[in-house]
Protein backbone atom coordinates (compact mmCIF):
# COMPACT_ATOMS: atom_id res chain seq x y z
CA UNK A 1 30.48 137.77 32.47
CA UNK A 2 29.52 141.61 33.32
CA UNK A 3 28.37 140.88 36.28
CA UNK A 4 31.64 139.08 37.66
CA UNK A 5 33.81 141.93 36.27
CA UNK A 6 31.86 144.48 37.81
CA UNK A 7 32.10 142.70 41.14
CA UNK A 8 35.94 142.51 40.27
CA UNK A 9 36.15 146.12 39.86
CA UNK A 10 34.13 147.01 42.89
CA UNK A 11 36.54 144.57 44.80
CA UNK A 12 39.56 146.15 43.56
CA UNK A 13 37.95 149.48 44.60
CA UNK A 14 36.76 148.66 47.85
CA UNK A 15 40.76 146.93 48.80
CA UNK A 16 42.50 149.84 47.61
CA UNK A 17 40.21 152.50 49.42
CA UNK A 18 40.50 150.81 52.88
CA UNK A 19 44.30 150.57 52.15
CA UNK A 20 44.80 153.86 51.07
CA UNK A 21 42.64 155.06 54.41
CA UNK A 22 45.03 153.22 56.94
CA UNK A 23 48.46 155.44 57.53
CA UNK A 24 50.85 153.17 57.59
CA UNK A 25 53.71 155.68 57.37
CA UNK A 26 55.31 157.54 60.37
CA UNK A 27 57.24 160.65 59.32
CA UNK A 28 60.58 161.10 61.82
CA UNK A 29 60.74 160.33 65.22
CA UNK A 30 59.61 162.34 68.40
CA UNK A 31 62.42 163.63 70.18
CA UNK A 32 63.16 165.59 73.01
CA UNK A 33 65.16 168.72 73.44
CA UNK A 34 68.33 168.27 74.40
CA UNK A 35 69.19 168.97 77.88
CA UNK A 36 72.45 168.90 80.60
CA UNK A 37 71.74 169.31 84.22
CA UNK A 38 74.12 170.95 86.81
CA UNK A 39 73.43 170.54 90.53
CA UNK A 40 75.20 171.53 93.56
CA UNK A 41 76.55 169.85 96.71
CA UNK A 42 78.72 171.59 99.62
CA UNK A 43 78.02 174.93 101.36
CA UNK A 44 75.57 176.78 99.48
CA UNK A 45 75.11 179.67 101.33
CA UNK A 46 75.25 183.01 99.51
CA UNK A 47 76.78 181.07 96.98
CA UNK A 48 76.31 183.00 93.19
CA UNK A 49 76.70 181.19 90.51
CA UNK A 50 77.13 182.66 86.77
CA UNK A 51 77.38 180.43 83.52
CA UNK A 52 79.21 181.00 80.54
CA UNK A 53 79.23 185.02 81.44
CA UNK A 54 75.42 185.18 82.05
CA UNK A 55 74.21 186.90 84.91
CA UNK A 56 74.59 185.04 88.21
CA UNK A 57 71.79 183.63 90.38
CA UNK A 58 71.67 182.41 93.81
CA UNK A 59 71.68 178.95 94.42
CA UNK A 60 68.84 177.90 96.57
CA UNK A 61 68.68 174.06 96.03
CA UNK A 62 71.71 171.26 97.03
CA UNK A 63 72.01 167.80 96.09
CA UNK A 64 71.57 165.44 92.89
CA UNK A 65 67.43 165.54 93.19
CA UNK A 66 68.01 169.44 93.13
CA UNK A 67 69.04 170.03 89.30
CA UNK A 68 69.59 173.17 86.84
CA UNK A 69 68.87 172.48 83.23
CA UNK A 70 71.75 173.56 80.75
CA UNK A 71 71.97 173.08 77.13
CA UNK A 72 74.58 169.94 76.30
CA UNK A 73 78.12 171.52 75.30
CA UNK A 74 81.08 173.34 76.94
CA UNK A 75 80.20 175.88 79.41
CA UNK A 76 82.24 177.94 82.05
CA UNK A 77 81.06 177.76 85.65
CA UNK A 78 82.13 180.35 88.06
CA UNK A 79 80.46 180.24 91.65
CA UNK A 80 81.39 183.45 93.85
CA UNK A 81 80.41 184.40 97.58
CA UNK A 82 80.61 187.35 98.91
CA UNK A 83 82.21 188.60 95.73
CA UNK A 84 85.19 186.40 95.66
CA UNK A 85 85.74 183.74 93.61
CA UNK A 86 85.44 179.95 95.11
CA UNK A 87 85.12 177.40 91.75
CA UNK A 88 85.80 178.24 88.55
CA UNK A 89 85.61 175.28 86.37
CA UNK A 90 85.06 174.14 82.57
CA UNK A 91 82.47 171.63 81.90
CA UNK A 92 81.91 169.67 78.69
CA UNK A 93 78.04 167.90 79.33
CA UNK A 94 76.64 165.54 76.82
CA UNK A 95 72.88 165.70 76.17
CA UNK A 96 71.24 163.97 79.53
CA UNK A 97 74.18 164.16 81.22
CA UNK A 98 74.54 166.10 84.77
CA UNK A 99 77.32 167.15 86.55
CA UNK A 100 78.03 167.87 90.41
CA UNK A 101 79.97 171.16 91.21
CA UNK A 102 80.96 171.10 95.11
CA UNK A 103 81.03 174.51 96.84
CA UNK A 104 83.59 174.46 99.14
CA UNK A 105 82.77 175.52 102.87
């Protein structure tokens, strides 16, 4: 009789340790950061482009495969050349969104 309650015992022990050693829980979820993306078709040239009243920076890349990250939200796009103003538009981008602004010619 001690020697089957014993092996009981170690049983229980030996289930519960294995159990105990397997992680079976997953705290959250991996996520990304989110991100917009802007990109720019139509005459590029000396085109200057300044977002939400940051410092403007030459566009050097056209098309949909040529993107600009932007954080997701409501931003204000201005695009000048040679000092004058050519687009001025709002934008309202959801997270993995992307939006084409057209310079004109």
């Amino acid at each position: 009789m001690n020697i089957i309650r014993t092996l009981f015992i170690f049983s229980l022990l030996a289930i519960t340790s294995a159990c105990s050693s397997y992680n079976t829980y997953s705290s959250g979820q991996m996520t990304t950061e989110p991100v917009s993306y802007l990109y720019f078709s139509g005459n590029i040239t000396d085109a200057e482009v300044s977002i939400d009243g940051a410092p403007a920076f030459l566009v050097t890349k056209a098309g949909p495969k040529q993107q600009y990250k932007v954080t997701p939200g409501k931003h204000t796009i201005i695009v000048t050349k040679r000092g004058q103003v050519v687009v001025q538009r709002d934008v309202l981008l959801g997270d993995d969104h992307e939006k084409e602004i057209n310079i004109p010619q």
